[in-house]
PDB file of N, CA and C in Angstrom:
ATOM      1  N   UNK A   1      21.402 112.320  34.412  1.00  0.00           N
ATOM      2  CA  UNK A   1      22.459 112.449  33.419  1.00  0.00           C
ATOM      3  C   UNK A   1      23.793 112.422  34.157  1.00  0.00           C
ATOM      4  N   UNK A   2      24.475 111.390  33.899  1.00  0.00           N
ATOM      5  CA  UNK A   2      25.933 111.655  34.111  1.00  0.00           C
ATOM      6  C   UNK A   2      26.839 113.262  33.913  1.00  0.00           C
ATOM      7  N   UNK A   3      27.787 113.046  35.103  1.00  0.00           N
ATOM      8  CA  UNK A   3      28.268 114.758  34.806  1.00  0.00           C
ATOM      9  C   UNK A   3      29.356 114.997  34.026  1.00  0.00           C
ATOM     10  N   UNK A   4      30.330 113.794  33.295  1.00  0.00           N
ATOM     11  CA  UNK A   4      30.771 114.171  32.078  1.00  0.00           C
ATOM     12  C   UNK A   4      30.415 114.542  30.972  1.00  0.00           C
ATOM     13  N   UNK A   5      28.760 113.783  30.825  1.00  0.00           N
ATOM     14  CA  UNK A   5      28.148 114.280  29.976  1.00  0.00           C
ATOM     15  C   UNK A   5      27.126 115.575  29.924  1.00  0.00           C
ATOM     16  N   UNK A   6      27.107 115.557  31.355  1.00  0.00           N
ATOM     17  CA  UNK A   6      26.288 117.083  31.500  1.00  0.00           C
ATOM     18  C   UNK A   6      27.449 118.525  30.997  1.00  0.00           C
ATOM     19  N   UNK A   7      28.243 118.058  31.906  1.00  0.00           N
ATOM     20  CA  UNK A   7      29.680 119.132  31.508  1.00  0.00           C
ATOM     21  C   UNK A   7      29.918 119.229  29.793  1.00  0.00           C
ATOM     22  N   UNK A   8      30.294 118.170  29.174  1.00  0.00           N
ATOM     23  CA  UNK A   8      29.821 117.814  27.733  1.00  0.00           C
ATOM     24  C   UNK A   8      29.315 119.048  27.129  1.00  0.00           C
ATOM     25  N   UNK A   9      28.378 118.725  27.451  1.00  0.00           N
ATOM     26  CA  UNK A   9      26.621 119.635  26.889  1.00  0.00           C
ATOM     27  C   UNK A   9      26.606 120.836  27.498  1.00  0.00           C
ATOM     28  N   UNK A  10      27.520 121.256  28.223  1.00  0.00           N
ATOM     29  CA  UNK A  10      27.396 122.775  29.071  1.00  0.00           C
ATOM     30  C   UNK A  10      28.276 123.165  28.273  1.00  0.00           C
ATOM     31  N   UNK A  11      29.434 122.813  28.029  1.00  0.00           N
ATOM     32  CA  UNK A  11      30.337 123.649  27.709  1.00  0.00           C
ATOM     33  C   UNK A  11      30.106 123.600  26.216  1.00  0.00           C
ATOM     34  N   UNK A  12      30.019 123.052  25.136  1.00  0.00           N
ATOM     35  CA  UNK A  12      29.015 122.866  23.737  1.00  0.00           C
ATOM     36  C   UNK A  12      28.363 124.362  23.898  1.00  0.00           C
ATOM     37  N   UNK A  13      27.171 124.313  24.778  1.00  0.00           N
ATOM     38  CA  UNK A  13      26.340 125.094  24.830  1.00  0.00           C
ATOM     39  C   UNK A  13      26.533 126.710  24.943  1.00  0.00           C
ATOM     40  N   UNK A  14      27.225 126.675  26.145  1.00  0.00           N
ATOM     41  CA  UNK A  14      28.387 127.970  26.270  1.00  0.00           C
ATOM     42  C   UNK A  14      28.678 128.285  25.040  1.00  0.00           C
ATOM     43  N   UNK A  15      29.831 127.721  24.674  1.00  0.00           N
ATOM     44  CA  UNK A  15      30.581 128.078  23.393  1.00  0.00           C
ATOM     45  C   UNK A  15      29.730 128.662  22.258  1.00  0.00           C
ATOM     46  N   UNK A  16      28.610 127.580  21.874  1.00  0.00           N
ATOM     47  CA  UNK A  16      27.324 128.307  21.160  1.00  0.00           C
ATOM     48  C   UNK A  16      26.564 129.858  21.440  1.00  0.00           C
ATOM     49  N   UNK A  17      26.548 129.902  22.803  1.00  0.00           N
ATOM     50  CA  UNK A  17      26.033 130.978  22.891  1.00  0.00           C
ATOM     51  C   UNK A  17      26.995 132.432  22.878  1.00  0.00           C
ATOM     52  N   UNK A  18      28.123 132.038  23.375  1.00  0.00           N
ATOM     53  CA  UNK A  18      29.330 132.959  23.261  1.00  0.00           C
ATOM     54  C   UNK A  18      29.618 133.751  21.684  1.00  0.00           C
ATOM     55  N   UNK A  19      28.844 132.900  20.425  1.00  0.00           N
ATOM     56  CA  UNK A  19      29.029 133.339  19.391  1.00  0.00           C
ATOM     57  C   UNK A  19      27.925 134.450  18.936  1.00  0.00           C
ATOM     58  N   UNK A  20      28.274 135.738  18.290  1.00  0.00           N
ATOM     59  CA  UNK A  20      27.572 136.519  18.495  1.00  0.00           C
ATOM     60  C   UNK A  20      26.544 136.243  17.555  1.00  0.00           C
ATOM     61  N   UNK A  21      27.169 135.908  16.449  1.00  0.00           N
ATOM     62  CA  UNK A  21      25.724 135.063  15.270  1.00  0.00           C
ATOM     63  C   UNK A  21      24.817 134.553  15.662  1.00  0.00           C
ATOM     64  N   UNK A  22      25.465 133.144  16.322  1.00  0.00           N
ATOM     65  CA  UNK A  22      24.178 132.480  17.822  1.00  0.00           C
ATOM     66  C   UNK A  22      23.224 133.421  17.927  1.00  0.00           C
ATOM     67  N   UNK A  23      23.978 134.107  18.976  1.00  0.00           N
ATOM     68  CA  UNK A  23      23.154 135.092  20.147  1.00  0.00           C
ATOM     69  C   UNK A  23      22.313 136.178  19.290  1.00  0.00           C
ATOM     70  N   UNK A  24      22.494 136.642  18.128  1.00  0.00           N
ATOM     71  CA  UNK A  24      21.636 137.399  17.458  1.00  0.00           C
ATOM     72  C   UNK A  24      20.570 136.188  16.887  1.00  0.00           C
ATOM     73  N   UNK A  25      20.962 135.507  16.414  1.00  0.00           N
ATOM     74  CA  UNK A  25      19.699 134.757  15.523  1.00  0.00           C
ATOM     75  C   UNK A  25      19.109 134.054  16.304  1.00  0.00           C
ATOM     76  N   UNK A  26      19.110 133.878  17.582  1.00  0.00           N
ATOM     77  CA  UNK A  26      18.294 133.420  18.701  1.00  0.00           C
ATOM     78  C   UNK A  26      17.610 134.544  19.188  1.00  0.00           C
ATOM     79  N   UNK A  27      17.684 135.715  19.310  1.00  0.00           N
ATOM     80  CA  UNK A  27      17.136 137.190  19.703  1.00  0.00           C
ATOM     81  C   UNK A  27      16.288 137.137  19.222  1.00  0.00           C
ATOM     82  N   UNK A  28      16.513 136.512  17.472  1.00  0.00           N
ATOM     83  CA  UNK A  28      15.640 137.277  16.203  1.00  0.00           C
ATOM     84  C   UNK A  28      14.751 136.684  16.170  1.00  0.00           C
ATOM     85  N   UNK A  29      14.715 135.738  17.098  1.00  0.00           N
ATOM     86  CA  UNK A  29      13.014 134.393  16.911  1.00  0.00           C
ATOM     87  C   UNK A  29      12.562 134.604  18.542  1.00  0.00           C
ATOM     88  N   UNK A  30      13.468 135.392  19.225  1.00  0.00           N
ATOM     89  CA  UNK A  30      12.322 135.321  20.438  1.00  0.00           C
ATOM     90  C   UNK A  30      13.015 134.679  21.738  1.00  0.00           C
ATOM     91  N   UNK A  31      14.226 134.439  21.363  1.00  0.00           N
ATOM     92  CA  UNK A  31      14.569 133.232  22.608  1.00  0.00           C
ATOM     93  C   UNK A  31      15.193 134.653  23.796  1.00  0.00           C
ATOM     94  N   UNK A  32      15.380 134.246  25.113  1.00  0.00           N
ATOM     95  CA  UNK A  32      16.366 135.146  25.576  1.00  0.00           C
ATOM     96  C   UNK A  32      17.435 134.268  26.275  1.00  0.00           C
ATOM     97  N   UNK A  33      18.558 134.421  26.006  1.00  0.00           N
ATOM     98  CA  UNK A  33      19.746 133.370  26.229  1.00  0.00           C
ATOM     99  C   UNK A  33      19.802 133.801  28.004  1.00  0.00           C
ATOM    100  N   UNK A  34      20.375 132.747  28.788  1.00  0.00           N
ATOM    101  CA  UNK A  34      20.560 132.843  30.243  1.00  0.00           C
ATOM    102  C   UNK A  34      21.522 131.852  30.268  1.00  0.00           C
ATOM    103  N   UNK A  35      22.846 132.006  30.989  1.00  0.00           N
ATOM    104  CA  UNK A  35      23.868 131.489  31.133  1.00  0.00           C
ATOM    105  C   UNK A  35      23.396 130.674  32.393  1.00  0.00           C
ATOM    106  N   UNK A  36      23.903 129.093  32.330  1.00  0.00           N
ATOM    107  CA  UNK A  36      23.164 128.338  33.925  1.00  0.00           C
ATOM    108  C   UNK A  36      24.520 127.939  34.466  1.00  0.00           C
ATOM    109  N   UNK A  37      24.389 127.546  35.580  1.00  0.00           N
ATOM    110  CA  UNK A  37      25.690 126.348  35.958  1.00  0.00           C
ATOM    111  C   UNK A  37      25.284 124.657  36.148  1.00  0.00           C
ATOM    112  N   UNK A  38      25.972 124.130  36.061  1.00  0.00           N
ATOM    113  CA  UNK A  38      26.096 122.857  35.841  1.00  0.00           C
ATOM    114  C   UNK A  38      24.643 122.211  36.434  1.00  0.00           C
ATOM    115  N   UNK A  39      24.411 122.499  37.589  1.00  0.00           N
ATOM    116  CA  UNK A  39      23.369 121.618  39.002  1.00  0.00           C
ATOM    117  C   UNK A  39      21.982 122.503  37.956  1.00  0.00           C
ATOM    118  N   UNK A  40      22.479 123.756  37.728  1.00  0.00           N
ATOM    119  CA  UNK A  40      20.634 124.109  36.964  1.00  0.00           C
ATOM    120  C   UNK A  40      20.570 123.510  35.536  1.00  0.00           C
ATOM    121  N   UNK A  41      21.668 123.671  34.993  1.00  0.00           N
ATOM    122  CA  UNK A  41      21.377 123.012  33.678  1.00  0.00           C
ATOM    123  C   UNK A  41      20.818 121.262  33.534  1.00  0.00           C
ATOM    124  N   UNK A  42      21.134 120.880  34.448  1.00  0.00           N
ATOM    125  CA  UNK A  42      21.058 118.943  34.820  1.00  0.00           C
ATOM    126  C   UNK A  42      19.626 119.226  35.040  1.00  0.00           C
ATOM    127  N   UNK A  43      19.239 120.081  36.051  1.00  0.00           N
ATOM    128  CA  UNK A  43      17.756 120.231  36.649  1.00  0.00           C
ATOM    129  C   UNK A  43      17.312 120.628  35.430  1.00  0.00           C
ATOM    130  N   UNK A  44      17.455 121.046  34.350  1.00  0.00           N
ATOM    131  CA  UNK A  44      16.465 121.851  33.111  1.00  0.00           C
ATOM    132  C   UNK A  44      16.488 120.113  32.312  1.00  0.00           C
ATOM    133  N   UNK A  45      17.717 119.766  32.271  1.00  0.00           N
ATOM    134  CA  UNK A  45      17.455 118.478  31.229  1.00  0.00           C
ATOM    135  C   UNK A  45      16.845 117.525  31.619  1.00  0.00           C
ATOM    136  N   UNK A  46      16.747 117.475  33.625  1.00  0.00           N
ATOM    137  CA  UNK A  46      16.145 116.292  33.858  1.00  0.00           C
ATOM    138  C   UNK A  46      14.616 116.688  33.648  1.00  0.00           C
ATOM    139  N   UNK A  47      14.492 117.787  33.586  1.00  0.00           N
ATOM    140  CA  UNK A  47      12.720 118.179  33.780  1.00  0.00           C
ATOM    141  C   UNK A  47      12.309 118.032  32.278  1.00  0.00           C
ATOM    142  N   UNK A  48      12.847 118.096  31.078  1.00  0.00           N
ATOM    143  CA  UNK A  48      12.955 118.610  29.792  1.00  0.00           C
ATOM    144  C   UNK A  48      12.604 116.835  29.355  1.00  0.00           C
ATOM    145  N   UNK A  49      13.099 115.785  29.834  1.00  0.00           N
ATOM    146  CA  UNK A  49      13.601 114.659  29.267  1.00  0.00           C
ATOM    147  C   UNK A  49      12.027 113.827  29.334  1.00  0.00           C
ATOM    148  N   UNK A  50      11.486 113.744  29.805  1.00  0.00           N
ATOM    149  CA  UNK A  50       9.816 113.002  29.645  1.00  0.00           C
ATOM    150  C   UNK A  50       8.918 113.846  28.443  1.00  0.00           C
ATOM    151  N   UNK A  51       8.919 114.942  28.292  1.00  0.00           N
ATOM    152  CA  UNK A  51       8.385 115.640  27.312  1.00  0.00           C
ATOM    153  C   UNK A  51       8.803 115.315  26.183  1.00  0.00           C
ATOM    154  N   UNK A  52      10.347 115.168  25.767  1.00  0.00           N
ATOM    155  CA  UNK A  52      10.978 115.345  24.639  1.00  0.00           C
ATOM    156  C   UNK A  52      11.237 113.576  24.318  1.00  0.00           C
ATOM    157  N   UNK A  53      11.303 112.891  25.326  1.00  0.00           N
ATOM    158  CA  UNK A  53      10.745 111.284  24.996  1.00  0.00           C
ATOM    159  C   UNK A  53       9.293 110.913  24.313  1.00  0.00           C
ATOM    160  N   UNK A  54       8.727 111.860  24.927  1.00  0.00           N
ATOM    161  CA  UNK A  54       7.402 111.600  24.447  1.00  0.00           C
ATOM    162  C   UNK A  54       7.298 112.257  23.214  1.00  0.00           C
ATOM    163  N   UNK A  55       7.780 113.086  22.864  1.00  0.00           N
ATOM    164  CA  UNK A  55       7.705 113.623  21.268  1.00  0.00           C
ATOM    165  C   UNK A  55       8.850 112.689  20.267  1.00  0.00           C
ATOM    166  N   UNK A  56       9.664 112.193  20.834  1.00  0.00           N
ATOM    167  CA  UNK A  56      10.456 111.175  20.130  1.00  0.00           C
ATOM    168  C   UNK A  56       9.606 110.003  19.741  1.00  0.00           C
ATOM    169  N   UNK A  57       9.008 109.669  20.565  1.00  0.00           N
ATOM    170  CA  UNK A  57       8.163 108.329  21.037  1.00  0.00           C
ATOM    171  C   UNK A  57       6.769 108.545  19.684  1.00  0.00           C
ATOM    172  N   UNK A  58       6.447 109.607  20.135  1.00  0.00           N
ATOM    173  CA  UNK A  58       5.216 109.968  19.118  1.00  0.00           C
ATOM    174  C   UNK A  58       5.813 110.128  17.606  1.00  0.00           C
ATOM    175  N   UNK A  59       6.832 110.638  17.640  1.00  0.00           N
ATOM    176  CA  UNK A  59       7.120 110.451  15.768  1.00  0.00           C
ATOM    177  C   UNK A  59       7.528 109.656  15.248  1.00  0.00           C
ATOM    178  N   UNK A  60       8.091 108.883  15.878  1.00  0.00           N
ATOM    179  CA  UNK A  60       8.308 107.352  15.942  1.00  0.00           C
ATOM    180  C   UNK A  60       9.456 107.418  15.092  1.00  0.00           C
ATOM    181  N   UNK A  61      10.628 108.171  16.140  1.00  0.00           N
ATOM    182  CA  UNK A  61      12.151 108.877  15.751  1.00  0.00           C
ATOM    183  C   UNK A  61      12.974 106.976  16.001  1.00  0.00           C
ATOM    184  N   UNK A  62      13.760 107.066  15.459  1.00  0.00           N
ATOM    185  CA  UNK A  62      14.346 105.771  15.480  1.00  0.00           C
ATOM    186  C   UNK A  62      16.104 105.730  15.288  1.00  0.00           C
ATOM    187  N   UNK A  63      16.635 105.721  16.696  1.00  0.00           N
ATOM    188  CA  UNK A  63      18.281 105.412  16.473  1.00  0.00           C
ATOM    189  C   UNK A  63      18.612 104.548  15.665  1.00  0.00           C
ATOM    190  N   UNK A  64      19.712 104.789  14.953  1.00  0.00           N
ATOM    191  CA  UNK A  64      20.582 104.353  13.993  1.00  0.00           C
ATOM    192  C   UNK A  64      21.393 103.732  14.849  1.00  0.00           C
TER     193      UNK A  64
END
């Protein structure tokens, strides 16, 4: 992933979690929020991205 677009998606993400609504209604299903920096978050999406192709792939999700 490019790092404008990783930065992009970090700071999105941040901001999301910074909201306390977020952060409770993510509690309330189980998640536990962990703040990353840039190099771990890239490493979570690059590891994340064959799985979540393959579930795209399998529902047979289709860009517009």
């Amino acid at each position: 992933m490019e790092a404008a677009l990783r930065d992009r998606v970090q700071a999105a993400l941040r901001d999301a979690l910074r909201s306390p609504e977020i952060a409770a209604r993510l509690a309330a299903t189980g998640f536990a929020v962990e703040a990353t920096v840039g190099s771990v978050l890239a490493s979570i999406i690059e590891a994340d991205l064959p799985r979540w192709r393959e579930v795209v792939r399998s529902a047979g999700v289709v860009m517009n």
